[in-house]
Structure formats: C-alpha cells, structure tokens
Protein backbone atom coordinates (compact mmCIF):
# COMPACT_ATOMS: atom_id res chain seq x y z
CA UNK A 1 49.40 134.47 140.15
CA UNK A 2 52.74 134.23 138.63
CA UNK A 3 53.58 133.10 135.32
CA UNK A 4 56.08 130.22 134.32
CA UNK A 5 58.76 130.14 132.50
CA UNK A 6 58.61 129.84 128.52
CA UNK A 7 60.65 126.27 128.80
CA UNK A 8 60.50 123.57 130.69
CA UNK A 9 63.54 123.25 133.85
CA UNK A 10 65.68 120.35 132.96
CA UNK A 11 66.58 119.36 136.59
CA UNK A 12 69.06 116.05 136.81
CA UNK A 13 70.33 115.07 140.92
CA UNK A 14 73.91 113.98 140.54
CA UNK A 15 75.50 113.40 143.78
CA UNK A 16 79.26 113.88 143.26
CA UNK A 17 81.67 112.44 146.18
CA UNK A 18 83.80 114.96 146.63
CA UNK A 19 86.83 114.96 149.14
CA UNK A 20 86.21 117.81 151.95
CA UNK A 21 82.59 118.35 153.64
CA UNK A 22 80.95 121.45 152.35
CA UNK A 23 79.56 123.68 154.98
CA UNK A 24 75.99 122.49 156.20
CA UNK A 25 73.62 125.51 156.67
CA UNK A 26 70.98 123.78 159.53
CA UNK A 27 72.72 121.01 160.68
CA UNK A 28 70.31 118.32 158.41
CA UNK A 29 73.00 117.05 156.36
CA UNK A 30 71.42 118.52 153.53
CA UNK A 31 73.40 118.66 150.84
CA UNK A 32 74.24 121.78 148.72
CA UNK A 33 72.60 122.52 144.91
CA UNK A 34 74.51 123.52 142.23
CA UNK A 35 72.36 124.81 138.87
CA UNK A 36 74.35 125.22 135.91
CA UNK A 37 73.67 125.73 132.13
CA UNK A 38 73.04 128.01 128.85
CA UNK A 39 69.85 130.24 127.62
CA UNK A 40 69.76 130.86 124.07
CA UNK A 41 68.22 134.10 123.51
CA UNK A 42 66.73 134.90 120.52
CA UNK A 43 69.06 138.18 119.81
CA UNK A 44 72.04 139.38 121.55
CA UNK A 45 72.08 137.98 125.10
CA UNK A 46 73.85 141.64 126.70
CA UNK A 47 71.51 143.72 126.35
CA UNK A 48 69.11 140.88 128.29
CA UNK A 49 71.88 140.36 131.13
CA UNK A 50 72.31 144.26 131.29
CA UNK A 51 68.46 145.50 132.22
CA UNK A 52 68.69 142.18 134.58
CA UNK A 53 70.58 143.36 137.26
CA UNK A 54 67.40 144.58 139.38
CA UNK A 55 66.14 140.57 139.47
CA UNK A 56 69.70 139.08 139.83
CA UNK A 57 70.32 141.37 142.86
CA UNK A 58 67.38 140.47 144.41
CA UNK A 59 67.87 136.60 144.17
CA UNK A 60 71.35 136.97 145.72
CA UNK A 61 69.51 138.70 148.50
CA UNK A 62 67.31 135.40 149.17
CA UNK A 63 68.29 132.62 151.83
CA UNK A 64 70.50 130.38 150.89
CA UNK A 65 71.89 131.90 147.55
CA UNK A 66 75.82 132.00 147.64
CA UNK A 67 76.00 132.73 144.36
CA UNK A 68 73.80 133.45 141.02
CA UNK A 69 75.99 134.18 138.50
CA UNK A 70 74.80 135.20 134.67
CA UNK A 71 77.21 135.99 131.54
CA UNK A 72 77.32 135.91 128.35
CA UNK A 73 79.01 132.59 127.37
CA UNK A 74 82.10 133.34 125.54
CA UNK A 75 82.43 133.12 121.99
CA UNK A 76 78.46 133.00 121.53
CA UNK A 77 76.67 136.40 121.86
CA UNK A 78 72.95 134.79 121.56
CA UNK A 79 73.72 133.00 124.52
CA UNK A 80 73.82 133.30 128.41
CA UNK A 81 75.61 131.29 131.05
CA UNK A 82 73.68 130.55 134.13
CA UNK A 83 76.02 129.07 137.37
CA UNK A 84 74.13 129.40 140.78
CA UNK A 85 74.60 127.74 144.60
CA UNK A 86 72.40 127.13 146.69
CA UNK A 87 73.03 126.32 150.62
CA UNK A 88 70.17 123.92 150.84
CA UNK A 89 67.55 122.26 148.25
CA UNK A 90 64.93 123.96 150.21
CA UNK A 91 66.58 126.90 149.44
CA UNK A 92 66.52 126.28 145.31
CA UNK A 93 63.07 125.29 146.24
CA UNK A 94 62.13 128.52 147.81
CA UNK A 95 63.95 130.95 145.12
CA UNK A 96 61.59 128.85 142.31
CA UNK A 97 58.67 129.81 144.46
CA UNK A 98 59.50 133.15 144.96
CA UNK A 99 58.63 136.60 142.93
CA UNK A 100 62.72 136.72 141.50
CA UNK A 101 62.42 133.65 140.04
CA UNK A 102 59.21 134.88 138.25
CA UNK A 103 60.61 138.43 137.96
CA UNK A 104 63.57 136.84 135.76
CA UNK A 105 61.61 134.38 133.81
CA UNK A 106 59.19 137.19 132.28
CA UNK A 107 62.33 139.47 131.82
CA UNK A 108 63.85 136.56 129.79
CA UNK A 109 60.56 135.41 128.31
CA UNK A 110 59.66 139.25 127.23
CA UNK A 111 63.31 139.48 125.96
CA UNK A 112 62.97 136.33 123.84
CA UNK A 113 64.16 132.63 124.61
CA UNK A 114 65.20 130.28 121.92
CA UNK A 115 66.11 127.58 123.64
CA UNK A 116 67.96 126.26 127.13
CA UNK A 117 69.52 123.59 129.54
CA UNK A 118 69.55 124.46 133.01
CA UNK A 119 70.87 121.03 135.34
CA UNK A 120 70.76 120.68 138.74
CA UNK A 121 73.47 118.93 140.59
CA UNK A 122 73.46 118.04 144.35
CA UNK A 123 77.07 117.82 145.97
CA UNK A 124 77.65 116.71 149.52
CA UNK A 125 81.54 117.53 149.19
CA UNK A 126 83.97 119.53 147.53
CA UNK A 127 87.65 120.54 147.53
CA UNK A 128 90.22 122.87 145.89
CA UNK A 129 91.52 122.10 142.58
CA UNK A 130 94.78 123.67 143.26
CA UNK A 131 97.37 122.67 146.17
CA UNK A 132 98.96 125.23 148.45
CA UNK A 133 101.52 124.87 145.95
CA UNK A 134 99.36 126.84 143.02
CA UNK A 135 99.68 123.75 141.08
CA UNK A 136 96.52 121.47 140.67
CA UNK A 137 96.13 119.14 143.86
CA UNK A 138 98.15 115.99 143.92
CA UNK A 139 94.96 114.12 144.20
CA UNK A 140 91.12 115.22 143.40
CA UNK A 141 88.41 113.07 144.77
CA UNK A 142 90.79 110.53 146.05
CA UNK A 143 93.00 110.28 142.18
CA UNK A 144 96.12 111.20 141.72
CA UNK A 145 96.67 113.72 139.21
CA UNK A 146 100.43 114.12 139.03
C-alpha cells in the first residue's frame, strides 16, 4: 500500500484560450495539464532536489510526461519550484497513481515539508511569446502587445 503525501494537493482546472492548438496525444481532444507551484522544505531545499534525481528520472520516463521540472526557487533556499506537463489528464492521473509519485512524496516527506501549493491548470492552446522577430509577439491570445 502506498503512503500519501504529508499535504493535501491543491488542484484548481483553469482552462486558458490560448491562440495555436497544442498537440493532442489520442485524438480525444483532451486537453493538456500543466502543474505548477512551490514546496517549502523545512531546511535547505538542495540537498532534497539533489538525492531526488532517481524519482524525477523515473516520472519523466512515464506516459505522457513532457516535462517534470524541480529547482530551487531563486532567492529562497527552503524552497522548491515544481513545473510539470502532462500530455493528457489521464496521464497526471496515472503518474499520481503510480510508485514515482509515492517514491517522491516519502523522499520529500522523510526530508521534511513545511508547507506547499501545487495548482493544476488545463490548457487546450498555446503559442510563442516571442515573434520570429525575437521580440515578444505582436499579439498573445488575440491582444496586441505592441
């Protein structure tokens, strides 16, 4: 039986219309899953991220992850950025099912949490900040910016 973690997620949908289609992974229309926010650790967060490699290799390796990012957020040492994306909300679904969700949440638990705010944000679209230009796009989600 696995164990939970020592908080409870904060999961909020936000759909976000966006201006290009993101790539759908089955055809469904799903839409993709962002999860973004901070851990407070109750020491230095490095040390925490460092030994962590093992679990955030193997959640890279599941279906569905493009990315699972982890870092220490800048300017506050106690505390640890978390930025993933997931193809699918089955997929998000799956990886909080599965044993490196678990194998992360006792590494953190063991290592001390003080407190956190993980969100979860579907997107059905998305598009490049900057133009072909290099400067930022003359319009983003259908405003102009310059």
């Amino acid at each position: 039986m696995h164990g939970t973690l020592p908080f409870p997620p904060v999961f909020i949908a936000t759909c976000t219309g966006l201006a290009m289609p993101l790539k759908k992974s089955n055809g469904s229309g799903e839409m993709q899953v962002i999860v973004a926010g901070w851990i407070r650790m109750e020491g230095e967060a490095a040390p925490t991220l460092l030994s962590a490699q093992g679990h955030i290799d193997a959640a890279l390796a599941e279906k569905g992850c493009i990315a699972y990012e982890w870092a220490v957020y800048p300017g506050k040492t106690d505390t640890i950025f978390v930025f993933e994306q997931w193809e699918t909300i089955d997929d998000l679904i799956a990886h909080l099912n599965a044993e490196p969700y678990f194998a992360m949440g006792g590494h953190l638990e063991n290592a001390g949490i003080a407190g956190a705010e993980v969100l979860c944000h579907s997107v059905n679209k998305s598009q490049n900040i900057y133009g072909n230009d290099g400067l930022i796009a003359e319009e983003i989600f259908g405003i102009r910016t310059r």
